[in-house]
PDB file of N, CA and C in Angstrom:
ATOM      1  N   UNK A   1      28.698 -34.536  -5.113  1.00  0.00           N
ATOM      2  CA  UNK A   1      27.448 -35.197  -4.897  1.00  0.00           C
ATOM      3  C   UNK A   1      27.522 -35.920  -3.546  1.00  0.00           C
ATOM      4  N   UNK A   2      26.721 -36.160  -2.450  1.00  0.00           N
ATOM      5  CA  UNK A   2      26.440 -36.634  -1.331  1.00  0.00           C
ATOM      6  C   UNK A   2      25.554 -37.972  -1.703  1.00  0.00           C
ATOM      7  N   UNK A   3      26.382 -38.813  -0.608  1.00  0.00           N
ATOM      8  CA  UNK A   3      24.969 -40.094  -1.263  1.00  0.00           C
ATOM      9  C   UNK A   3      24.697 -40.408   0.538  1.00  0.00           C
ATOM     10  N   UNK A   4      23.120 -40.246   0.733  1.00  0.00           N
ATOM     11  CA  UNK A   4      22.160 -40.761   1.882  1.00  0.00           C
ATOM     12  C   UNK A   4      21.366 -41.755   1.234  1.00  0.00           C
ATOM     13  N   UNK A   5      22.031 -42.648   2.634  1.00  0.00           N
ATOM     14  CA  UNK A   5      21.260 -44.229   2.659  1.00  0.00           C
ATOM     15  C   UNK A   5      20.343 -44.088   3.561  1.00  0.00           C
ATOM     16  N   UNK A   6      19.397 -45.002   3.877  1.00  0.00           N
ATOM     17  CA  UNK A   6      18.269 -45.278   4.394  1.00  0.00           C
ATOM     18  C   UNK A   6      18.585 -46.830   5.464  1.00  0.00           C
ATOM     19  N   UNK A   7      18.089 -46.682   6.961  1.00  0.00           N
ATOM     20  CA  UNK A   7      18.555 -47.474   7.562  1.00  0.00           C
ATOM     21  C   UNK A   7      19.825 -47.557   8.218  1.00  0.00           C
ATOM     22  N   UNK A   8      19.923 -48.024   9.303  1.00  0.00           N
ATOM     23  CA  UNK A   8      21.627 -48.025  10.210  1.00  0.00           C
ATOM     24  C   UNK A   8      21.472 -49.909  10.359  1.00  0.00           C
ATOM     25  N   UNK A   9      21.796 -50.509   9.818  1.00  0.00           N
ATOM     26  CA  UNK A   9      21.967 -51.588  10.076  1.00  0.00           C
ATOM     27  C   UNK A   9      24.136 -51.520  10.029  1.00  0.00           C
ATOM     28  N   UNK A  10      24.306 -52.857  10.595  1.00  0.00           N
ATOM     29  CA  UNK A  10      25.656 -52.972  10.816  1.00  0.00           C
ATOM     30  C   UNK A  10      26.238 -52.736   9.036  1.00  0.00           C
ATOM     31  N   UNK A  11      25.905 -53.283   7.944  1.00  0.00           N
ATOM     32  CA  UNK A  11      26.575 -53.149   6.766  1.00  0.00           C
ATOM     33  C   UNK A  11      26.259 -51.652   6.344  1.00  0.00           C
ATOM     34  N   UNK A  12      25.656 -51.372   6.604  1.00  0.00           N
ATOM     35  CA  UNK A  12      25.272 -49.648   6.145  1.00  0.00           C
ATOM     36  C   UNK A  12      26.407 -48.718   7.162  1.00  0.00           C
ATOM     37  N   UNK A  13      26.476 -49.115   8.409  1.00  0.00           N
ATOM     38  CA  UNK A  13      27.035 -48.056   9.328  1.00  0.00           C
ATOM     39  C   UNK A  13      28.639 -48.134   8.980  1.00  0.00           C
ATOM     40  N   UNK A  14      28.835 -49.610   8.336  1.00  0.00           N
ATOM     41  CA  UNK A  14      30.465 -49.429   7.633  1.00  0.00           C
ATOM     42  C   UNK A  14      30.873 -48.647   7.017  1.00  0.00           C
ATOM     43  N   UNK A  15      29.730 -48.986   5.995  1.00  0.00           N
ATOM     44  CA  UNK A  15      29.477 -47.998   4.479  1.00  0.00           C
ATOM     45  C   UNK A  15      29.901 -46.464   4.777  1.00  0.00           C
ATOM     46  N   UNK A  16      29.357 -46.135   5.977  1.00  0.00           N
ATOM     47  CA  UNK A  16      29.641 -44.283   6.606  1.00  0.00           C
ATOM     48  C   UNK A  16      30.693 -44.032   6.927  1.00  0.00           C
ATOM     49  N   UNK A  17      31.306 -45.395   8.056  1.00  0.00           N
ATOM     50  CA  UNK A  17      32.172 -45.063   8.490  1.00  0.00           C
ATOM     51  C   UNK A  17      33.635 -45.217   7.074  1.00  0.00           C
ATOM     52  N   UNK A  18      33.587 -45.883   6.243  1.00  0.00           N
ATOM     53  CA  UNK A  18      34.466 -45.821   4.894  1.00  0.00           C
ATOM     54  C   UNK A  18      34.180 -45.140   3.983  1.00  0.00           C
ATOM     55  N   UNK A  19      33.148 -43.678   3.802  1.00  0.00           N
ATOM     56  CA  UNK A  19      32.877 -42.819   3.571  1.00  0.00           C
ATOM     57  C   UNK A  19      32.466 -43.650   2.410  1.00  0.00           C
ATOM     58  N   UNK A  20      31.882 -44.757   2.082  1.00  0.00           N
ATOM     59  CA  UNK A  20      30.832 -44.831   0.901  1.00  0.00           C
ATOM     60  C   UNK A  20      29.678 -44.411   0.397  1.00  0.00           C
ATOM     61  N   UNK A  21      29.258 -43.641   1.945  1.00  0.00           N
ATOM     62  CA  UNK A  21      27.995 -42.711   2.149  1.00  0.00           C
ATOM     63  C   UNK A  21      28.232 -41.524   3.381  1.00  0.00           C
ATOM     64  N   UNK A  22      27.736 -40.753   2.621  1.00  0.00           N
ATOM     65  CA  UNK A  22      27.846 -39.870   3.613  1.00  0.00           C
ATOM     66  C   UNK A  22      26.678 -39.258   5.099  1.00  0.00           C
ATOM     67  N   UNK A  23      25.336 -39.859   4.748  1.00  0.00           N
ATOM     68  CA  UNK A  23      24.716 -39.837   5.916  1.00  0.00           C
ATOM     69  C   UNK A  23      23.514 -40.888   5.468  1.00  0.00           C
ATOM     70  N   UNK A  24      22.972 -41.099   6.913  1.00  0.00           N
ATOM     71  CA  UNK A  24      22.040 -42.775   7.250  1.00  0.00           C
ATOM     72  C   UNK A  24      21.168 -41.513   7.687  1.00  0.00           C
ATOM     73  N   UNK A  25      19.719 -42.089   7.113  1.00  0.00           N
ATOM     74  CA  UNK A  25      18.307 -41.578   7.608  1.00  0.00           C
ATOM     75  C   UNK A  25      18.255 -43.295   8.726  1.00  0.00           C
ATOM     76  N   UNK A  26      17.953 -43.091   9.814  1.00  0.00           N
ATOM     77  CA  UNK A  26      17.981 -43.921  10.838  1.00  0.00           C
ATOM     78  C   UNK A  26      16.311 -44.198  11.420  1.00  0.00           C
ATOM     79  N   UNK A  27      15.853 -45.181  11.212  1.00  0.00           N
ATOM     80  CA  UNK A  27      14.461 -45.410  12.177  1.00  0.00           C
ATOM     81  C   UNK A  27      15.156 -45.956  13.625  1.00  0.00           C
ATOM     82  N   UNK A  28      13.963 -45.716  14.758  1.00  0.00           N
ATOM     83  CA  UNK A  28      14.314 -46.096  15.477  1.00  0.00           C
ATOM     84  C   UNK A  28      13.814 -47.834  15.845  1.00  0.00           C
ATOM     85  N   UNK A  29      14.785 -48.720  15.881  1.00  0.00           N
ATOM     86  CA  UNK A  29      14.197 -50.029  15.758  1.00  0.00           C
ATOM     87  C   UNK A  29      13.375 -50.177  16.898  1.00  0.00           C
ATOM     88  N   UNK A  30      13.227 -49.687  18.033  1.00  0.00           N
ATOM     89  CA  UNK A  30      12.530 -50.031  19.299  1.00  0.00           C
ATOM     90  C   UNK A  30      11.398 -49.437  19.419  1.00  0.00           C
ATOM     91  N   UNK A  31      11.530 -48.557  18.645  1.00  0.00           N
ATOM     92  CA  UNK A  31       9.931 -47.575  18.309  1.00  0.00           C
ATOM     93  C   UNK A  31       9.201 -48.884  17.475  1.00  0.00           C
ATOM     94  N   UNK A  32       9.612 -49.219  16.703  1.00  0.00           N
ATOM     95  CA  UNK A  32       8.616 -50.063  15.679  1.00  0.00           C
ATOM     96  C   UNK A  32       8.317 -51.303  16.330  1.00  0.00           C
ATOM     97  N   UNK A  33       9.334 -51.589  17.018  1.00  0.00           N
ATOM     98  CA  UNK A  33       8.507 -53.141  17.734  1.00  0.00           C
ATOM     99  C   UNK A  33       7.555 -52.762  19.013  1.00  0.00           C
ATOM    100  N   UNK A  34       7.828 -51.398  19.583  1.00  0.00           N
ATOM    101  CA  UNK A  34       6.645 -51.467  20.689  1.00  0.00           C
ATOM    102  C   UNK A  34       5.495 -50.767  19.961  1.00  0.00           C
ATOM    103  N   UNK A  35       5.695 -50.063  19.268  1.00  0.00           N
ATOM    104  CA  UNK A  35       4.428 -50.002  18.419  1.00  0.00           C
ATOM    105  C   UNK A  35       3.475 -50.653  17.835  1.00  0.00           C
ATOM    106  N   UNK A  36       4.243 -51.351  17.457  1.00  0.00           N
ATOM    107  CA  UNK A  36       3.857 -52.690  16.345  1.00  0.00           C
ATOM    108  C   UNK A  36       3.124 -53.809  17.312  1.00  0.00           C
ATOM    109  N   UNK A  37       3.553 -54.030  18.710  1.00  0.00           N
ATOM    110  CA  UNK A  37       3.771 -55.160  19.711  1.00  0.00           C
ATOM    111  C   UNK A  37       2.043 -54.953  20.001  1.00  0.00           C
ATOM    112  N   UNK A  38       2.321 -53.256  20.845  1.00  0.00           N
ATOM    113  CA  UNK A  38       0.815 -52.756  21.179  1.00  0.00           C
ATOM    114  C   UNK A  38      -0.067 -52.487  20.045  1.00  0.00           C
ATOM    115  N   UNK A  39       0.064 -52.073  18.615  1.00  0.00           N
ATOM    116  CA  UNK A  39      -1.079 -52.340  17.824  1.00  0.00           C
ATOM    117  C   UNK A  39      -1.611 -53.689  17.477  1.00  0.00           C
ATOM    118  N   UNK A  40      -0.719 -55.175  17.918  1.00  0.00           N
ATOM    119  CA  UNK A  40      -1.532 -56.567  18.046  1.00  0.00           C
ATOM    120  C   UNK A  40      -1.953 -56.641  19.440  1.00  0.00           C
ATOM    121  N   UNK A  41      -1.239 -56.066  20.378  1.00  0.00           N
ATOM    122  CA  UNK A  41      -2.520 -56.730  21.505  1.00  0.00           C
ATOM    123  C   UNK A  41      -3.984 -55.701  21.340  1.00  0.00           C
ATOM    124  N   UNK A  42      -3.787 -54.837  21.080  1.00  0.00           N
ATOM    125  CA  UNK A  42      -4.766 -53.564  21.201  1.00  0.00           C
ATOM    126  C   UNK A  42      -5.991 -54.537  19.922  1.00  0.00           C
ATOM    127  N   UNK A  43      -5.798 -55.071  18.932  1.00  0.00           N
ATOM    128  CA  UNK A  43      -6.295 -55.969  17.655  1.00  0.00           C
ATOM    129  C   UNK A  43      -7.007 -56.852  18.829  1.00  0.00           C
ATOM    130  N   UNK A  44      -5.949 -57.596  18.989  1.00  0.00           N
ATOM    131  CA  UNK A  44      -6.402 -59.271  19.834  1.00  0.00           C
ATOM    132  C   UNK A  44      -7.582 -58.820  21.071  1.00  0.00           C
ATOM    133  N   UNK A  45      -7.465 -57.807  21.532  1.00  0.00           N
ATOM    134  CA  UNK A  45      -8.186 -57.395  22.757  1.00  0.00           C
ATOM    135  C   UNK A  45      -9.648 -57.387  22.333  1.00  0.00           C
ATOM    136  N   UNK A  46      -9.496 -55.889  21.255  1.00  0.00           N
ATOM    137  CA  UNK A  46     -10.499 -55.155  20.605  1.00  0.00           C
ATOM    138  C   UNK A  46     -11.377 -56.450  19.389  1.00  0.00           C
ATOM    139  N   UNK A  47     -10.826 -57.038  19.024  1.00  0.00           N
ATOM    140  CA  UNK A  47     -10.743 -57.318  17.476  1.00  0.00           C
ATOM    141  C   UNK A  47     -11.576 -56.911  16.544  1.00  0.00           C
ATOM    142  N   UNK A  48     -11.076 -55.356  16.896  1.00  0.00           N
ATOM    143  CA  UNK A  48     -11.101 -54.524  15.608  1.00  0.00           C
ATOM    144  C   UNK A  48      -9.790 -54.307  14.795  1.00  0.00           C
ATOM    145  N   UNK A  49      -9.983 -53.490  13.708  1.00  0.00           N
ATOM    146  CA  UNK A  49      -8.986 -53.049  12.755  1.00  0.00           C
ATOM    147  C   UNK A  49      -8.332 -52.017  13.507  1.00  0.00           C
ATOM    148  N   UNK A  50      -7.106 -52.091  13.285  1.00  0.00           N
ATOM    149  CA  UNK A  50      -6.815 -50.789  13.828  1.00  0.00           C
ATOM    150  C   UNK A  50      -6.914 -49.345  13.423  1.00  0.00           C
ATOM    151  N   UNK A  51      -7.248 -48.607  13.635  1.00  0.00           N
ATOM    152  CA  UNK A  51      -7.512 -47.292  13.083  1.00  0.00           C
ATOM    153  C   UNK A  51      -6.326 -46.574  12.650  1.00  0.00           C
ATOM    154  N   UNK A  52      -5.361 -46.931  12.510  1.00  0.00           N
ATOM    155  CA  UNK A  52      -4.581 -45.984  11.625  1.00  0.00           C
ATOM    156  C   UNK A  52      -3.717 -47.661  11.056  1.00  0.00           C
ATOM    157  N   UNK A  53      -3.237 -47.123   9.965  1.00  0.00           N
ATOM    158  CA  UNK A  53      -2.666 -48.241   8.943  1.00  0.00           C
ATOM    159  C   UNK A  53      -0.989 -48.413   8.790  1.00  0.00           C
ATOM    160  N   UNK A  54      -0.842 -46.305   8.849  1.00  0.00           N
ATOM    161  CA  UNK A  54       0.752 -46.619   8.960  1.00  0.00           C
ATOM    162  C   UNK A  54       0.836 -45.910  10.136  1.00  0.00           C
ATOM    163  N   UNK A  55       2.013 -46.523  10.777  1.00  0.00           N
ATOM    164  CA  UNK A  55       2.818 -45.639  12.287  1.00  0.00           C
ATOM    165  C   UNK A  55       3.942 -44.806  11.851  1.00  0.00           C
ATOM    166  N   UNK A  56       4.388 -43.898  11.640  1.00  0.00           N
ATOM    167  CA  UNK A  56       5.605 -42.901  12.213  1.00  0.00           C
ATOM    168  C   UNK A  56       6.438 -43.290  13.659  1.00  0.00           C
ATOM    169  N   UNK A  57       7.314 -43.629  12.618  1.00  0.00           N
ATOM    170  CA  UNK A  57       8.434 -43.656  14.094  1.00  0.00           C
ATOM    171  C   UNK A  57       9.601 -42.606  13.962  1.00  0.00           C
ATOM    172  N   UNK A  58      10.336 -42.476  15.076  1.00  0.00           N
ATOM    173  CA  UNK A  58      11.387 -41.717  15.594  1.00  0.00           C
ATOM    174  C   UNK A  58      12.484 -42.142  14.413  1.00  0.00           C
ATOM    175  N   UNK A  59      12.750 -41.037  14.046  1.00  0.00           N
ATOM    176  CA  UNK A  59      14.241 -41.136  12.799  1.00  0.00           C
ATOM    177  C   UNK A  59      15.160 -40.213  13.713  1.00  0.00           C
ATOM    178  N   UNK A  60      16.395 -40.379  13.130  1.00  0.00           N
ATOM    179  CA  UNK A  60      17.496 -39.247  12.974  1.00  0.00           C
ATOM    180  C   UNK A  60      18.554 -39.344  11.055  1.00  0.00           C
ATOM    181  N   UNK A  61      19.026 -38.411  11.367  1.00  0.00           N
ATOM    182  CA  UNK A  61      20.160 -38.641  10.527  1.00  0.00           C
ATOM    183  C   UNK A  61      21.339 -38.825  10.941  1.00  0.00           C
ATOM    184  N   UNK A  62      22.137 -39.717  10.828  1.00  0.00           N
ATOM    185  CA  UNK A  62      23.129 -40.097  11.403  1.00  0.00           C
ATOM    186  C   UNK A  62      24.572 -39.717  10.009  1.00  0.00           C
ATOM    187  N   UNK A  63      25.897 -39.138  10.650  1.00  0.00           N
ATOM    188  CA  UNK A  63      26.594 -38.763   9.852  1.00  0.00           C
ATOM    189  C   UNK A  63      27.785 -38.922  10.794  1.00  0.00           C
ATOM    190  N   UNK A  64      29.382 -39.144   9.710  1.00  0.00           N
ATOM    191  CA  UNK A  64      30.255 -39.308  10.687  1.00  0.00           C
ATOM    192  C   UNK A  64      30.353 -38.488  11.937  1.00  0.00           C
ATOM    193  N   UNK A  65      29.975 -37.372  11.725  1.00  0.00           N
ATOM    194  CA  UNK A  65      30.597 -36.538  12.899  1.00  0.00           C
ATOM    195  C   UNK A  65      29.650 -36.700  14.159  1.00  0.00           C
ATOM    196  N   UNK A  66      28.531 -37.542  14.252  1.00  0.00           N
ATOM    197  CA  UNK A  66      27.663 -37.915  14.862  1.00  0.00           C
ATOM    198  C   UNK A  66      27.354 -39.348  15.570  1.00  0.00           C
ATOM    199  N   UNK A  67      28.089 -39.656  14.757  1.00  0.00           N
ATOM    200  CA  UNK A  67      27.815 -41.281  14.941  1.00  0.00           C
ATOM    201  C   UNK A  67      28.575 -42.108  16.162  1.00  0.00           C
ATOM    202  N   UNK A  68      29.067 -41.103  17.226  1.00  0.00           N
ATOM    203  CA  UNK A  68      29.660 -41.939  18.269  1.00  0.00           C
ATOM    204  C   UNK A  68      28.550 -41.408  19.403  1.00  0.00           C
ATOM    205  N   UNK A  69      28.039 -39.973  18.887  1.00  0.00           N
ATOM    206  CA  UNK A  69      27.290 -39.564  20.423  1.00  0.00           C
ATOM    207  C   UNK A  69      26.219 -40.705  20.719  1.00  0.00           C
ATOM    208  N   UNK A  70      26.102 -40.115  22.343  1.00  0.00           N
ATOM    209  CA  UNK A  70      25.128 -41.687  22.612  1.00  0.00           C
ATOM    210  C   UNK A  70      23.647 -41.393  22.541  1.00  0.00           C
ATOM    211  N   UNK A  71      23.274 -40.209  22.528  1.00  0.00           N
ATOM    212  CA  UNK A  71      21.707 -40.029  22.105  1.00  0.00           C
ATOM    213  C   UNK A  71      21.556 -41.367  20.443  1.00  0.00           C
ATOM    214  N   UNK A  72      22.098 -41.081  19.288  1.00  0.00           N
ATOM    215  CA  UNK A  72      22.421 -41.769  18.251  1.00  0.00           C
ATOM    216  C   UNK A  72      21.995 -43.184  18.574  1.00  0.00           C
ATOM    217  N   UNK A  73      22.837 -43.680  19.153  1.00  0.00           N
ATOM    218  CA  UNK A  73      23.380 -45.583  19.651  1.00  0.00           C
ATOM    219  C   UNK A  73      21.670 -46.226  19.172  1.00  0.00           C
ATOM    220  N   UNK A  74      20.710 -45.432  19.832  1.00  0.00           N
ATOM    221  CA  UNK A  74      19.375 -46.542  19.249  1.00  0.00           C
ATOM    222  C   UNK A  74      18.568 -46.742  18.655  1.00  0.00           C
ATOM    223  N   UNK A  75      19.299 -45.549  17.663  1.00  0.00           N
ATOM    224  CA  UNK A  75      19.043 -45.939  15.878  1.00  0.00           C
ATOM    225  C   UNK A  75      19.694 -46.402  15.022  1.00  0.00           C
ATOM    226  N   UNK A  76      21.371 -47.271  16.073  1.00  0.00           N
ATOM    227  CA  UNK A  76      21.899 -47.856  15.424  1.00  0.00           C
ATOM    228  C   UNK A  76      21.729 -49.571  15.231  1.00  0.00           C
ATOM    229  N   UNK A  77      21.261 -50.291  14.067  1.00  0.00           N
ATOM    230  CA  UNK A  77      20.367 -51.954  14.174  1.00  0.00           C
ATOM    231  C   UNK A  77      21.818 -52.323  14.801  1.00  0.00           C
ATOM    232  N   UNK A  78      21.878 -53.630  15.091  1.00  0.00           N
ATOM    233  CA  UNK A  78      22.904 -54.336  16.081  1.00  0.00           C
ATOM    234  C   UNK A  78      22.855 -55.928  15.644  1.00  0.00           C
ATOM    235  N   UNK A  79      23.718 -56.306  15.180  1.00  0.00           N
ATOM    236  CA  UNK A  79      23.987 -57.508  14.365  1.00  0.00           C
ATOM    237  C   UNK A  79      23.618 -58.574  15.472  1.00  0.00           C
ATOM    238  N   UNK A  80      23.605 -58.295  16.598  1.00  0.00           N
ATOM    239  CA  UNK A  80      23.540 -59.589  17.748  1.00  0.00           C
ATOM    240  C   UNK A  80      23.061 -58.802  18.746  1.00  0.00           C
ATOM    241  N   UNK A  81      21.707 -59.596  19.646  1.00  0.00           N
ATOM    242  CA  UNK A  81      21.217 -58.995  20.826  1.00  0.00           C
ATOM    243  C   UNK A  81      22.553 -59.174  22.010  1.00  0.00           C
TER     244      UNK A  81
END
């Protein structure tokens, strides 16, 4: 049996690397804050609703044999800026 987690935060990416899981579905955290950033000014500007409700952001799956390349790195969350 394979177990996929959801999210790359620092306690999850342990979890992979000590084979407690075997692959991370990864959002990309920088997708959601400029998304997110420009659907409030685009609000505050307009102040309308915004026309779509949910956003799609950039995923990967992240797995040991993957998890050092550097395309990866910025779907990995980061305990400290």
């Amino acid at each position: 049996m394979k177990l996929v987690g959801f999210d790359a935060g620092p306690t999850q990416v342990k979890d992979l690397r000590d084979k407690l899981v075997d692959a991370l579905i990864a959002q990309d955290p920088s997708d959601i804050g400029r998304i997110r950033v420009q659907m409030a000014v685009d609000n505050l500007k307009s102040q309308e609703e915004p026309s779509k409700k949910q956003v799609k952001t950039g995923l990967s799956t992240v797995t040991r044999d993957n998890l050092q390349k550097p395309e990866l790195q910025k779907y990995l969350y980061k305990a400290e800026c």
